[in-house]
N, C-alpha and C. Protein backbone atom coordinates (compact mmCIF):
# COMPACT_ATOMS: atom_id res chain seq x y z
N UNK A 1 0.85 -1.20 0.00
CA UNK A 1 0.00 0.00 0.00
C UNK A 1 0.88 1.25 0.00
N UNK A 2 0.70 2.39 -1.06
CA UNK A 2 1.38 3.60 -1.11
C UNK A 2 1.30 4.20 0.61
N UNK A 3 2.54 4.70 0.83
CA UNK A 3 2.76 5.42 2.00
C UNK A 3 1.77 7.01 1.56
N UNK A 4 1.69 7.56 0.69
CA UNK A 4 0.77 8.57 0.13
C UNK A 4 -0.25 7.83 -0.58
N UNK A 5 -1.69 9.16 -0.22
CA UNK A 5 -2.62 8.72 -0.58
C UNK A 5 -2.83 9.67 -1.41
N UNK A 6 -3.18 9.35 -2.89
CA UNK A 6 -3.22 10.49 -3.83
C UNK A 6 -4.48 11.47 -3.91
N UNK A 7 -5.02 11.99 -2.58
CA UNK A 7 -6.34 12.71 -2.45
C UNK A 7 -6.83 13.49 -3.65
N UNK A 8 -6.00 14.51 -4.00
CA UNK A 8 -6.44 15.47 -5.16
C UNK A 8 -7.01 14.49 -6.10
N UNK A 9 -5.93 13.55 -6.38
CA UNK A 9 -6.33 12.66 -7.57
C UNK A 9 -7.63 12.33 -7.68
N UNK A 10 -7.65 11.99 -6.85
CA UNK A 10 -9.14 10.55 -6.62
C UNK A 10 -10.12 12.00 -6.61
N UNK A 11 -10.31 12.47 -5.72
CA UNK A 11 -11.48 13.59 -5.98
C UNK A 11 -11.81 14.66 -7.23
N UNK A 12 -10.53 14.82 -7.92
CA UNK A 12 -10.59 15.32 -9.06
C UNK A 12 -10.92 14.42 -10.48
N UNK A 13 -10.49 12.92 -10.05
CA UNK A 13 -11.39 11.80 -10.48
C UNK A 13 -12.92 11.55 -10.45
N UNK A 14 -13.00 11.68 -9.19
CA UNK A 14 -14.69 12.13 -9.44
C UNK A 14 -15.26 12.78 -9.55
N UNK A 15 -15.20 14.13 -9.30
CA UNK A 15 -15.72 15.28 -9.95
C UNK A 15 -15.97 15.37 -11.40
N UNK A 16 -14.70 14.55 -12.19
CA UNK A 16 -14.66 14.20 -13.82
C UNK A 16 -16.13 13.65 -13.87
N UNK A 17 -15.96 11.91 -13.08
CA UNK A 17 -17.03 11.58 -13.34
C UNK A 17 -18.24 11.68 -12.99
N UNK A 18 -18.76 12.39 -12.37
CA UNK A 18 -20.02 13.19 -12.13
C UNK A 18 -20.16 13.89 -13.09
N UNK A 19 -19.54 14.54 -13.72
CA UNK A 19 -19.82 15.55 -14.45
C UNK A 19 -20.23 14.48 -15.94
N UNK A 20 -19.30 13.67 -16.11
CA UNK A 20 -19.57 12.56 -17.07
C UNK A 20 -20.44 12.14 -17.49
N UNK A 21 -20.62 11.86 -16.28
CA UNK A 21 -22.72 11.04 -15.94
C UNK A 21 -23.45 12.35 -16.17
N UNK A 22 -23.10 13.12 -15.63
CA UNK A 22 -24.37 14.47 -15.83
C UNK A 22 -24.44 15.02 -17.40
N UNK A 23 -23.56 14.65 -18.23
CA UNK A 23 -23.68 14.94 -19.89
C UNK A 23 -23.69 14.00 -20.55
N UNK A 24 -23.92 12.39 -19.71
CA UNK A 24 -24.32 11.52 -20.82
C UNK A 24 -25.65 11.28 -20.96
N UNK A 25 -26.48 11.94 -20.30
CA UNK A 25 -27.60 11.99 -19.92
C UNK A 25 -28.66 12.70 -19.84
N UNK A 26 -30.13 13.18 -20.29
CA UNK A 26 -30.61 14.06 -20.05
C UNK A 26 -31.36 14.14 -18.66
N UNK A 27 -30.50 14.49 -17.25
CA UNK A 27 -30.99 14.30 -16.32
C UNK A 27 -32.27 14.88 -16.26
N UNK A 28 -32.95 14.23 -15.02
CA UNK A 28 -34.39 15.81 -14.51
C UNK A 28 -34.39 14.65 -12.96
N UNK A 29 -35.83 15.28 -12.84
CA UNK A 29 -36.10 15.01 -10.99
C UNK A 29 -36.42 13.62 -11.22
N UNK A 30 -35.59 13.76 -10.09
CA UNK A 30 -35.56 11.53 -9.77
C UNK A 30 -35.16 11.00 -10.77
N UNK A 31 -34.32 11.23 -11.00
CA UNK A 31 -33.32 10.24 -12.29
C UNK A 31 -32.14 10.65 -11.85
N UNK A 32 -31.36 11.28 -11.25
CA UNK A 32 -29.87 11.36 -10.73
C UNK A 32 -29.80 12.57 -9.38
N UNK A 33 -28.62 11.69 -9.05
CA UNK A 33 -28.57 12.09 -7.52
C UNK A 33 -27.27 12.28 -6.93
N UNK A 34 -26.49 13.39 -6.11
CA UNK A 34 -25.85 13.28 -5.70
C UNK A 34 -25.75 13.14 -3.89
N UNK A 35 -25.32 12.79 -3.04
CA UNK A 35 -25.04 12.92 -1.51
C UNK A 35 -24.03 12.41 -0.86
N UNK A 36 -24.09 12.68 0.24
CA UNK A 36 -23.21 12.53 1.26
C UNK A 36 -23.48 12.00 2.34
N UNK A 37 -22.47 11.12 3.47
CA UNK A 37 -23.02 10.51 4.36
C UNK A 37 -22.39 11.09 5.74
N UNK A 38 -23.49 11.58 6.49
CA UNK A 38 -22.89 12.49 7.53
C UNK A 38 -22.27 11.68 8.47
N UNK A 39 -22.37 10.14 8.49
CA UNK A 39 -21.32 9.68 9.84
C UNK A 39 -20.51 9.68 9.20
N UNK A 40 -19.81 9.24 7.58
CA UNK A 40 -18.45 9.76 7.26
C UNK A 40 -17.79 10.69 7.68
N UNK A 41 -18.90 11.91 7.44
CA UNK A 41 -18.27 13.51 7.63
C UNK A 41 -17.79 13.35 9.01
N UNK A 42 -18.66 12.87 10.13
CA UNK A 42 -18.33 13.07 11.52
C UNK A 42 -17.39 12.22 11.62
N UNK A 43 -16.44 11.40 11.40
CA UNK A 43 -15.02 10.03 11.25
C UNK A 43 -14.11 10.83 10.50
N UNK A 44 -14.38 11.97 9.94
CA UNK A 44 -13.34 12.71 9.13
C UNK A 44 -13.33 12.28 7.42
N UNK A 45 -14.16 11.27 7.31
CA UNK A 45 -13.72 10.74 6.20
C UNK A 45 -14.21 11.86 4.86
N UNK A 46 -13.57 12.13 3.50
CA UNK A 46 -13.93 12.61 2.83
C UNK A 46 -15.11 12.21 1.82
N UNK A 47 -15.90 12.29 1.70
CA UNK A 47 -16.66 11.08 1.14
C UNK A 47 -18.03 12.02 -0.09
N UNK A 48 -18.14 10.97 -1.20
CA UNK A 48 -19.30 11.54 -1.81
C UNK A 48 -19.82 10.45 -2.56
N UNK A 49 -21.22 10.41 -2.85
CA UNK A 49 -21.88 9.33 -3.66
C UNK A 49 -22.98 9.67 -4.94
N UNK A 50 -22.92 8.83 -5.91
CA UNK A 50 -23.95 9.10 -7.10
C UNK A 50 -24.77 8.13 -7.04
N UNK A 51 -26.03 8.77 -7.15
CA UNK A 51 -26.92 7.59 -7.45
C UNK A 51 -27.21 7.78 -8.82
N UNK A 52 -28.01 7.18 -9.49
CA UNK A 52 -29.03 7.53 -10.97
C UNK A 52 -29.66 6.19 -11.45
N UNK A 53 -30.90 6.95 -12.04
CA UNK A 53 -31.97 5.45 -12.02
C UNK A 53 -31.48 5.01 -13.08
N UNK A 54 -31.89 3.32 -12.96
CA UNK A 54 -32.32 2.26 -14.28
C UNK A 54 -32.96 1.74 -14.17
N UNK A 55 -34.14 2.16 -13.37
CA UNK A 55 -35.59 1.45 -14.17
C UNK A 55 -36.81 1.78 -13.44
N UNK A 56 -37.61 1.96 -13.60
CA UNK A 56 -38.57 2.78 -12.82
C UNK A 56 -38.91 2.28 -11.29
N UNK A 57 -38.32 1.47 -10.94
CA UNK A 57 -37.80 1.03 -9.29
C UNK A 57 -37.10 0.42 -8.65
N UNK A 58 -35.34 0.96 -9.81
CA UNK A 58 -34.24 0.76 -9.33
C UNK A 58 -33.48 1.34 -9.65
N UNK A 59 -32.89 1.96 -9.03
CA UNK A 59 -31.37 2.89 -8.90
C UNK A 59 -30.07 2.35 -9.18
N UNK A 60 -28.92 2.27 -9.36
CA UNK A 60 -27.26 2.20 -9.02
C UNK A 60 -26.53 3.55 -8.24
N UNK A 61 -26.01 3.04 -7.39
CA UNK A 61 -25.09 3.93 -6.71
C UNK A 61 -23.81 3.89 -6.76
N UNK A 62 -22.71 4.58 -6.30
CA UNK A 62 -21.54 4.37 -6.07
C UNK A 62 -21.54 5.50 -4.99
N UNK A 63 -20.79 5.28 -3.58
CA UNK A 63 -20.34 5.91 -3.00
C UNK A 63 -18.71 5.92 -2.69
N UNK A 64 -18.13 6.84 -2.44
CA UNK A 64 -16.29 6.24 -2.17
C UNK A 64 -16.39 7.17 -1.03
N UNK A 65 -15.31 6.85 -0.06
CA UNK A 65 -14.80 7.49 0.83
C UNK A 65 -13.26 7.36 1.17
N UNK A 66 -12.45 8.64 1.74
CA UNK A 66 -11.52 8.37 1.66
C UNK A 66 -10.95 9.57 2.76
N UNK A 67 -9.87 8.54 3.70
CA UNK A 67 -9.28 9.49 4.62
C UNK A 67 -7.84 9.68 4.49
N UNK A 68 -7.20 10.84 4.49
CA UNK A 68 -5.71 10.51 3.89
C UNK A 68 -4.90 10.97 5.24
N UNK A 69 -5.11 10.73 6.57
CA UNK A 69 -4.54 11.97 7.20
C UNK A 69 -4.05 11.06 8.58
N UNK A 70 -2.68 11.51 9.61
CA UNK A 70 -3.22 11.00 10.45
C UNK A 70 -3.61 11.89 11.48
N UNK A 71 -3.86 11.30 12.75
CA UNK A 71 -4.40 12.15 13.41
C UNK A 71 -3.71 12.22 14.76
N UNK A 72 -4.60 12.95 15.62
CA UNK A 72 -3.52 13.51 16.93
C UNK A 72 -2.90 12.20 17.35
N UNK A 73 -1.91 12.15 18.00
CA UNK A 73 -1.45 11.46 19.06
C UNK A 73 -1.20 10.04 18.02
N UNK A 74 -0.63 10.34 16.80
CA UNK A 74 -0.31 9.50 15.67
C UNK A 74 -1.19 8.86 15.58
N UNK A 75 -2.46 8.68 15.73
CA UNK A 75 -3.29 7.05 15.35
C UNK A 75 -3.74 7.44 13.56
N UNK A 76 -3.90 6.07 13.27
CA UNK A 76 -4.33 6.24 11.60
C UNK A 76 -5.41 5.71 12.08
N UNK A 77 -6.04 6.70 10.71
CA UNK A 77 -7.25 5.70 10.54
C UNK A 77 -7.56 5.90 8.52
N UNK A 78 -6.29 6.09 8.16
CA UNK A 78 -6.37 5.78 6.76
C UNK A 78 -6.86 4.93 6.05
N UNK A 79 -7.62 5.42 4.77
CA UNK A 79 -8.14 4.44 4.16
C UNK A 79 -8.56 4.99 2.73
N UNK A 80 -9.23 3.93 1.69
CA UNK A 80 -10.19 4.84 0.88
C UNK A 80 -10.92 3.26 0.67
N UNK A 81 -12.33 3.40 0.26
CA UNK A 81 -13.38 2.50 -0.25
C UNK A 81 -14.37 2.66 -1.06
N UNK A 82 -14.29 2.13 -2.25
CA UNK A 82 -15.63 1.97 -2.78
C UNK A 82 -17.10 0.68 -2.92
N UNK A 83 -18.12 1.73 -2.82
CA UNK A 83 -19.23 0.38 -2.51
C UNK A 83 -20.50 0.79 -3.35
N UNK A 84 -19.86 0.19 -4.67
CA UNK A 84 -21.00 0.18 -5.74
C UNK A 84 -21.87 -0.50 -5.35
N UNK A 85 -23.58 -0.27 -5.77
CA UNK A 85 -24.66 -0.90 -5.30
C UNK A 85 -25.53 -0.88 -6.05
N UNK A 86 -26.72 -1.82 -6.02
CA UNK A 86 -28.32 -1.52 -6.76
C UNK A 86 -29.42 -1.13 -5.54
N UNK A 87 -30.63 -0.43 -6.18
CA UNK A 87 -31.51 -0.51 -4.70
C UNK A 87 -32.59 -0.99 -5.26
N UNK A 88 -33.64 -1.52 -4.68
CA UNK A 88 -34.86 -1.69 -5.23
C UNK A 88 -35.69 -1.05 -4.68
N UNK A 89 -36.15 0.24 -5.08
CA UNK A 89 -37.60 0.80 -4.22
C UNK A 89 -38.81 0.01 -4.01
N UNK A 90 -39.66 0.31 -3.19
CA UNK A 90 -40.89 -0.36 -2.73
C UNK A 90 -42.06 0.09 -3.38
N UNK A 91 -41.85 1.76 -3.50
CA UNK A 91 -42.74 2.03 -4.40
C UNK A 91 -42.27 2.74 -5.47
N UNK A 92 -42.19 4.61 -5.31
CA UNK A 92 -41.26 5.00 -6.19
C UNK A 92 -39.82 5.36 -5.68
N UNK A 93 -38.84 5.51 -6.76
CA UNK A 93 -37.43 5.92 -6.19
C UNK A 93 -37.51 7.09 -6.02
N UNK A 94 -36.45 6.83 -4.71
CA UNK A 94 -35.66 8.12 -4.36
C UNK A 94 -36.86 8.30 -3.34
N UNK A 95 -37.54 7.42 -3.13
CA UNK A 95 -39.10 7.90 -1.54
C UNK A 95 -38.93 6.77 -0.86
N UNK A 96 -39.26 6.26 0.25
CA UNK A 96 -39.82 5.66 1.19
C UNK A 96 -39.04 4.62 1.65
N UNK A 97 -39.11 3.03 1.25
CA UNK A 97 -38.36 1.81 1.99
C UNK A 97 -37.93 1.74 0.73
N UNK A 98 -36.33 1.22 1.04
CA UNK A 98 -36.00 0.16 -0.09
C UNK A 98 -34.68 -0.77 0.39
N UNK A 99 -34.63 -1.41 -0.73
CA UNK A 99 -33.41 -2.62 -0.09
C UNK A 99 -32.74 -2.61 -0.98
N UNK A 100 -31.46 -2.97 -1.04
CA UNK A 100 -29.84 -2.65 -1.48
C UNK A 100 -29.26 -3.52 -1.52
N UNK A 101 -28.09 -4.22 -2.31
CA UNK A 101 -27.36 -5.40 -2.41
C UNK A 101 -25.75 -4.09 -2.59
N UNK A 102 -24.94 -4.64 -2.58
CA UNK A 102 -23.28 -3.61 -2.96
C UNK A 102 -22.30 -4.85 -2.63
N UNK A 103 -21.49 -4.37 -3.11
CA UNK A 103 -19.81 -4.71 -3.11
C UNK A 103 -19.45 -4.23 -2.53
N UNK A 104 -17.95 -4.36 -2.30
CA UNK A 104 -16.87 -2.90 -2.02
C UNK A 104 -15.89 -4.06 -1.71
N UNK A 105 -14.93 -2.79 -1.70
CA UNK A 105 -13.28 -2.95 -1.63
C UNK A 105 -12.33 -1.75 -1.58
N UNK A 106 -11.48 -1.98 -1.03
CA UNK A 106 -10.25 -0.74 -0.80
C UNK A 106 -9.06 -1.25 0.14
N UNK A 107 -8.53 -0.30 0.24
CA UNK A 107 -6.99 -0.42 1.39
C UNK A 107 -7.08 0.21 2.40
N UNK A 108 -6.55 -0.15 3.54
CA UNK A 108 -6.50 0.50 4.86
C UNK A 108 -5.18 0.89 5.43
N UNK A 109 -4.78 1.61 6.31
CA UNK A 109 -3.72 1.87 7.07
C UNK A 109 -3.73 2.43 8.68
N UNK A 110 -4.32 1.15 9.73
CA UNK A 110 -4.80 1.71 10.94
C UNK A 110 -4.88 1.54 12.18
N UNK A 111 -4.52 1.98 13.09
CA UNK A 111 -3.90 1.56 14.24
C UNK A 111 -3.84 2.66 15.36
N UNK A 112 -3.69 2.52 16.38
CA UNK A 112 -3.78 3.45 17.31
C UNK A 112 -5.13 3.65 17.87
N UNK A 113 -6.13 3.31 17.27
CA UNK A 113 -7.46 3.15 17.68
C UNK A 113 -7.97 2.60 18.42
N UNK A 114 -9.14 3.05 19.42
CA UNK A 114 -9.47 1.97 20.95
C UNK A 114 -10.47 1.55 20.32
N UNK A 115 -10.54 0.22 19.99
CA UNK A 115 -11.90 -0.66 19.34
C UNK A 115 -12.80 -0.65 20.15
N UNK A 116 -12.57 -1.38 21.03
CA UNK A 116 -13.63 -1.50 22.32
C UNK A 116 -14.43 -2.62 22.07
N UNK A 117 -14.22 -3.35 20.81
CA UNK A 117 -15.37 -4.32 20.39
C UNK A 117 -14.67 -5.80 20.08
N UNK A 118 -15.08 -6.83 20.20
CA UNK A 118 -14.97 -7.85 19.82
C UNK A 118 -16.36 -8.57 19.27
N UNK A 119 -16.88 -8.55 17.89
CA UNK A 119 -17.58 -9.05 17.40
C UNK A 119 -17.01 -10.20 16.23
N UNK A 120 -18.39 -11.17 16.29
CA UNK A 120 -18.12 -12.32 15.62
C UNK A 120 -16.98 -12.87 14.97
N UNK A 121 -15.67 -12.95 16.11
CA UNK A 121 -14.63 -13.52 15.41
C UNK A 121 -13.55 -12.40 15.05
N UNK A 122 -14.24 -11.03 14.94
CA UNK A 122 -13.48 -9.85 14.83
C UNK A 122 -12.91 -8.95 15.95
N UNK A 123 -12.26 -9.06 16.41
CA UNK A 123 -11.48 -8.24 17.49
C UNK A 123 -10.67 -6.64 17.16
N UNK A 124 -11.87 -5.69 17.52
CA UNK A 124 -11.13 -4.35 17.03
C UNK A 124 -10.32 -3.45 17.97
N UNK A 125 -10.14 -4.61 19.51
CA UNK A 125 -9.80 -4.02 20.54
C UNK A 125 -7.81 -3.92 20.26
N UNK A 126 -7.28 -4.93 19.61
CA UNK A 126 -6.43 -5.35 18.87
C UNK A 126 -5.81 -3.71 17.89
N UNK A 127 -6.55 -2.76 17.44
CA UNK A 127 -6.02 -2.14 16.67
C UNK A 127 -5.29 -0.94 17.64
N UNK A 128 -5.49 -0.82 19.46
CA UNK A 128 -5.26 0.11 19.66
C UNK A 128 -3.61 0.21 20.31
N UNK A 129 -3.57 -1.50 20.15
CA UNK A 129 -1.39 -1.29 20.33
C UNK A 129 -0.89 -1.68 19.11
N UNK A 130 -1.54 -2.07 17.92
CA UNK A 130 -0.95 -2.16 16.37
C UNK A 130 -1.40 -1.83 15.36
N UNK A 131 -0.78 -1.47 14.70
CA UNK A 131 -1.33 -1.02 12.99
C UNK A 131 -1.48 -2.33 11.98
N UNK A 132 -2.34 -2.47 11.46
CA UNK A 132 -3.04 -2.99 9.92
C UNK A 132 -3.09 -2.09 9.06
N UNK A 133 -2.19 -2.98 8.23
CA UNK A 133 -2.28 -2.50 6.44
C UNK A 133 -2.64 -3.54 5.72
N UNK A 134 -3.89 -3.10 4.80
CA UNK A 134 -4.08 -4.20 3.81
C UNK A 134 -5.08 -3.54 3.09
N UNK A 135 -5.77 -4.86 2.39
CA UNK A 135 -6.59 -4.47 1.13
C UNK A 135 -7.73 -5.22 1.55
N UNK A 136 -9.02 -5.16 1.05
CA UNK A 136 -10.43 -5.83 1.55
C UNK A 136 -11.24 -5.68 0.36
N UNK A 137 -12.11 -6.68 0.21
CA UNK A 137 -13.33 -6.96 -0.86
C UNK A 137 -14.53 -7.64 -0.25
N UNK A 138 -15.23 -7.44 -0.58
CA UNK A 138 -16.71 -8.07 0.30
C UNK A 138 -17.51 -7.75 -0.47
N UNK A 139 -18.72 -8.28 -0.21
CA UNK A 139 -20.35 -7.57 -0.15
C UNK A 139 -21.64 -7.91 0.39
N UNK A 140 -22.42 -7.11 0.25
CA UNK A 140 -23.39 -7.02 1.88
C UNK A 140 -25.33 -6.77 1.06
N UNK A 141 -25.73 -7.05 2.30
CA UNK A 141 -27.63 -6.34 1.75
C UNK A 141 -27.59 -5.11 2.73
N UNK A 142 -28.93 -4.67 2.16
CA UNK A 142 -29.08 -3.52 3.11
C UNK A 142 -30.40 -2.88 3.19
N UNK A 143 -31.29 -2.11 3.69
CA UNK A 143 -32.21 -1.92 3.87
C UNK A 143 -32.35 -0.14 4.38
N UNK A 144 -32.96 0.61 3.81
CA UNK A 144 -32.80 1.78 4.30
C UNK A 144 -34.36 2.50 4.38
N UNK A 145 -34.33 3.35 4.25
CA UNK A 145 -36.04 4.48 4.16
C UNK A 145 -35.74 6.46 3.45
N UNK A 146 -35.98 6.68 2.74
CA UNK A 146 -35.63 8.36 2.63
C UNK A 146 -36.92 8.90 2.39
N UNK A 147 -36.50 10.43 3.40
CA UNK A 147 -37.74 11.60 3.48
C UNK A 147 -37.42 12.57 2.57
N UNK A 148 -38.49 12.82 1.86
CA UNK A 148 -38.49 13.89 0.71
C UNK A 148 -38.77 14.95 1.82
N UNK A 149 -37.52 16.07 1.47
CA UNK A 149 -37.20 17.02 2.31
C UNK A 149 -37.74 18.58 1.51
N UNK A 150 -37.39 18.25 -0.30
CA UNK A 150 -38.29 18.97 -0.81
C UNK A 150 -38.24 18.87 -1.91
N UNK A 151 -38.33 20.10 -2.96
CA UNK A 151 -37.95 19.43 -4.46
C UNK A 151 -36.41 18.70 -4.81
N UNK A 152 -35.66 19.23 -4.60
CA UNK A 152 -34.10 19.07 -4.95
C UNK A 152 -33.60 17.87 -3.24
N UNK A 153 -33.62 18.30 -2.22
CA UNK A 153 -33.67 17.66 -0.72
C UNK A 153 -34.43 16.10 -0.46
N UNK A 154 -33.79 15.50 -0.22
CA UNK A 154 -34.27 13.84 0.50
C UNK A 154 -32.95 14.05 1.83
N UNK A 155 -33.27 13.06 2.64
CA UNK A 155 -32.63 12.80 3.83
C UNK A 155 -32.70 11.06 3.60
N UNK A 156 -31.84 10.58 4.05
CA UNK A 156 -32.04 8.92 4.16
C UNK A 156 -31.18 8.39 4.91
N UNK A 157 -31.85 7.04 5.59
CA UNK A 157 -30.91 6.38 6.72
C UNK A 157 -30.62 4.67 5.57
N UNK A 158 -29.55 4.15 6.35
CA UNK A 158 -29.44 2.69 5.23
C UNK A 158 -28.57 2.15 6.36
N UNK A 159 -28.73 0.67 6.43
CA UNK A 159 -27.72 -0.48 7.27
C UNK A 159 -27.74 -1.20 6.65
N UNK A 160 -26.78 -1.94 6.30
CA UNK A 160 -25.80 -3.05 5.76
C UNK A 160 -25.29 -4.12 6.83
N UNK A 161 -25.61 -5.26 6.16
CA UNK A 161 -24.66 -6.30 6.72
C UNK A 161 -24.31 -7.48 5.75
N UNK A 162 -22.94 -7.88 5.92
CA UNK A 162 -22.38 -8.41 4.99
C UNK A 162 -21.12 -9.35 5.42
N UNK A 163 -20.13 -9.55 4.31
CA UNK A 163 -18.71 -9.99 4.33
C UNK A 163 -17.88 -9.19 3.75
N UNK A 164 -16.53 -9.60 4.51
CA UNK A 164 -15.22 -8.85 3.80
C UNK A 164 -14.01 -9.88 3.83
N UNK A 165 -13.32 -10.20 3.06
CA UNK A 165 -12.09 -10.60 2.90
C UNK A 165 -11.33 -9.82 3.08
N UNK A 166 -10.32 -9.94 3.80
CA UNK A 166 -9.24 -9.05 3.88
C UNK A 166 -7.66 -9.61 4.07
N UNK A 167 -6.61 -8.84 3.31
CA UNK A 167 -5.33 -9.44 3.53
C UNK A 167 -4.78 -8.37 3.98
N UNK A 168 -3.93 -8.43 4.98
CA UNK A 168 -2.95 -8.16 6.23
C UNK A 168 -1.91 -7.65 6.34
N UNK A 169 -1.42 -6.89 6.59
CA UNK A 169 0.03 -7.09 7.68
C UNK A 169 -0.06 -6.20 8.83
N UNK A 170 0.59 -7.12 10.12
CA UNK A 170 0.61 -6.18 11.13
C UNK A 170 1.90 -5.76 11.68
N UNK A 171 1.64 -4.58 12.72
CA UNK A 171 3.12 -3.61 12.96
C UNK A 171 2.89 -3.40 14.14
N UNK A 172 4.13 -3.70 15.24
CA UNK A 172 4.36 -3.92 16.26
C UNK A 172 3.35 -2.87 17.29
N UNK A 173 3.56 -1.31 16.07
CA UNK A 173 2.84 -0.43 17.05
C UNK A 173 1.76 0.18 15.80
N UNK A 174 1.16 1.63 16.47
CA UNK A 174 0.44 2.24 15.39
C UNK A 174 1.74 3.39 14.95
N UNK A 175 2.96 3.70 15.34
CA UNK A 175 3.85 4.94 14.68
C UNK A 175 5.16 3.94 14.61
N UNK A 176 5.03 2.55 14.35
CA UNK A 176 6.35 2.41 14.05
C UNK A 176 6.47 1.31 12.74
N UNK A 177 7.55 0.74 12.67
CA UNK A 177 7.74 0.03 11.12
C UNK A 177 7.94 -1.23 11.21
N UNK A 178 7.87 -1.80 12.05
CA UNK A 178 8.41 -3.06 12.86
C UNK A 178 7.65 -4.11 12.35
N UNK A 179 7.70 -4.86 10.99
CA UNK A 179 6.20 -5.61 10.78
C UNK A 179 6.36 -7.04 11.62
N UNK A 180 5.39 -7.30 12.31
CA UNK A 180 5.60 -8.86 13.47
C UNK A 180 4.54 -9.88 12.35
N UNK A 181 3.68 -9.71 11.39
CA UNK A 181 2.65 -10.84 10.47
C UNK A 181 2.70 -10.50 9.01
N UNK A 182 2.98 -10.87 8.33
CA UNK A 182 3.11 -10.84 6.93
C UNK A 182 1.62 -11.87 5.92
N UNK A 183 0.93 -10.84 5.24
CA UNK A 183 -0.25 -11.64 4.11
C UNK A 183 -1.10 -12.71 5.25
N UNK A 184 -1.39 -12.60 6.65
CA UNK A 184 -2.07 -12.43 7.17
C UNK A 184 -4.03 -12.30 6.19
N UNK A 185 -4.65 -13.70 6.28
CA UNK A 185 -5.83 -13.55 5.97
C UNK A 185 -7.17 -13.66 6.82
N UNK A 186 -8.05 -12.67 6.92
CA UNK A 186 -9.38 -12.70 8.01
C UNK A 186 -10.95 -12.44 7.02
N UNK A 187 -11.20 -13.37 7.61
CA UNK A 187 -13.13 -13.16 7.02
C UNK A 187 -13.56 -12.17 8.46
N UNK A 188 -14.51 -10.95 7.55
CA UNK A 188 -15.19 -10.48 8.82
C UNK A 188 -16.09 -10.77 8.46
N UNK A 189 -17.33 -10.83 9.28
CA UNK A 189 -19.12 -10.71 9.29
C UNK A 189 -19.66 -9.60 10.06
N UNK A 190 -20.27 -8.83 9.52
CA UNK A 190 -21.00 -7.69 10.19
C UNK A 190 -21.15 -6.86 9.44
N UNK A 191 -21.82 -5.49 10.68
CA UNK A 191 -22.44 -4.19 9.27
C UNK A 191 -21.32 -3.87 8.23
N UNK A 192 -21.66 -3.86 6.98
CA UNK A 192 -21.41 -3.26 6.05
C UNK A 192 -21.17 -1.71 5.61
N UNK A 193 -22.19 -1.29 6.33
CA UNK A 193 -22.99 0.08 5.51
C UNK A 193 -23.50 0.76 6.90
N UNK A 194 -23.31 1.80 6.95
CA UNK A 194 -24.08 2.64 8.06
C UNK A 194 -24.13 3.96 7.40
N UNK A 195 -25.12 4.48 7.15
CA UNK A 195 -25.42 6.25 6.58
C UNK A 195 -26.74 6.88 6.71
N UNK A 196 -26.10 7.89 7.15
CA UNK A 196 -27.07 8.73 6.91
C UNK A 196 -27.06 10.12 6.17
N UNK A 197 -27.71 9.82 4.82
CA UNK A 197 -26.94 10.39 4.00
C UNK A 197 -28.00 11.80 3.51
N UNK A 198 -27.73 12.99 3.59
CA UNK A 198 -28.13 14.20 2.42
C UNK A 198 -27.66 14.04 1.00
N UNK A 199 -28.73 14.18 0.13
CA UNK A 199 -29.20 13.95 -0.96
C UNK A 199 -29.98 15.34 -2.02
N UNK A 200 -28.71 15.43 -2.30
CA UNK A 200 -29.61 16.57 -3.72
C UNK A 200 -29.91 15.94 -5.11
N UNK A 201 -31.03 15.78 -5.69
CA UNK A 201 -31.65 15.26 -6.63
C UNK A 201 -31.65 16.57 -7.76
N UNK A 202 -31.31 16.14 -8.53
CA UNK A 202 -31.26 16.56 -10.56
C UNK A 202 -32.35 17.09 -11.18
């Protein structure tokens, strides 16, 4: 995994493609979407997502997120991920219940962190005397609800749960170089997806 994370890049990457999608297309209301997911924002993470329909009660999304930084008292919590998805509305899109299938995958760099948790086989209490670097692929369901806030405005909540593959290495501490596990492999099980995301519609 690059010791730099090429931020400009990747965001000036998507900005391209937003704009991409927005001229291959003759958007209007409820056919494309952009938002954001405010527990990213509150984790620091940089993050933005597209939705746009294919079919009169189903969407594709892509959201990415990405943190390039570390933080006080050295802990990482570097990363970037993407988690392409379909949704199926219940009634119409972009309103009320719907359910979600996605992927994802990315790289991590992170350590120094107080987990506090040990779930199913996963121990995140582990990250707060060592650092993990690696790469991860999975995918998950999900189930969410959004409030039409107004013409352009929706609000929406979504949970995920799923799998991830992930390959490894760990480092003695979270600020040092010392690697003690090498290609190191773990299945996780659990949430996937947590957002609550603002949504401006086309």
């Amino acid at each position: 995994m690059p010791s730099k994370y090429p931020t400009m890049k990747l965001l000036r990457s998507l900005f391209c493609i937003i704009l991409l999608v927005s001229a291959a297309r003759s958007v209007s209301a409820q056919d494309f979407a952009i938002k954001t997911n405010l527990i990213d924002d509150a984790l620091l993470n940089v993050n933005i997502g597209i939705e746009t329909a294919i079919a009169p009660q189903w969407t594709a999304e892509m959201p990415v997120s990405i943190n390039a930084w570390t933080l006080s008292h050295l802990r990482r919590w570097k990363h970037w991920t993407v988690q392409p998805g379909v949704r199926r509305w219940f009634c119409d899109r972009f309103a009320g219940h719907f359910v979600g299938a996605h992927i994802h995958g990315g790289q991590y760099n992170i350590g120094g962190i107080d987990g506090r948790i040990n779930f199913l086989g996963t121990d995140f209490r582990k990250l707060k005397d060592n650092r993990y670097q690696g790469w991860f692929i999975g995918a998950g369901i999900s189930y969410g609800y959004t409030w039409i806030l107004g013409r352009h405005w929706n609000a929406e909540a979504e949970i995920g749960f799923g799998w991830s593959y992930t390959i490894y290495d760990r480092y003695r501490c979270a600020k040092c170089g010392k690697k003690i596990e090498h290609g190191n492999a773990h299945h996780y099980v659990g949430p996937t997806k947590a957002a609550i995301n603002i949504v401006y519609l086309f």
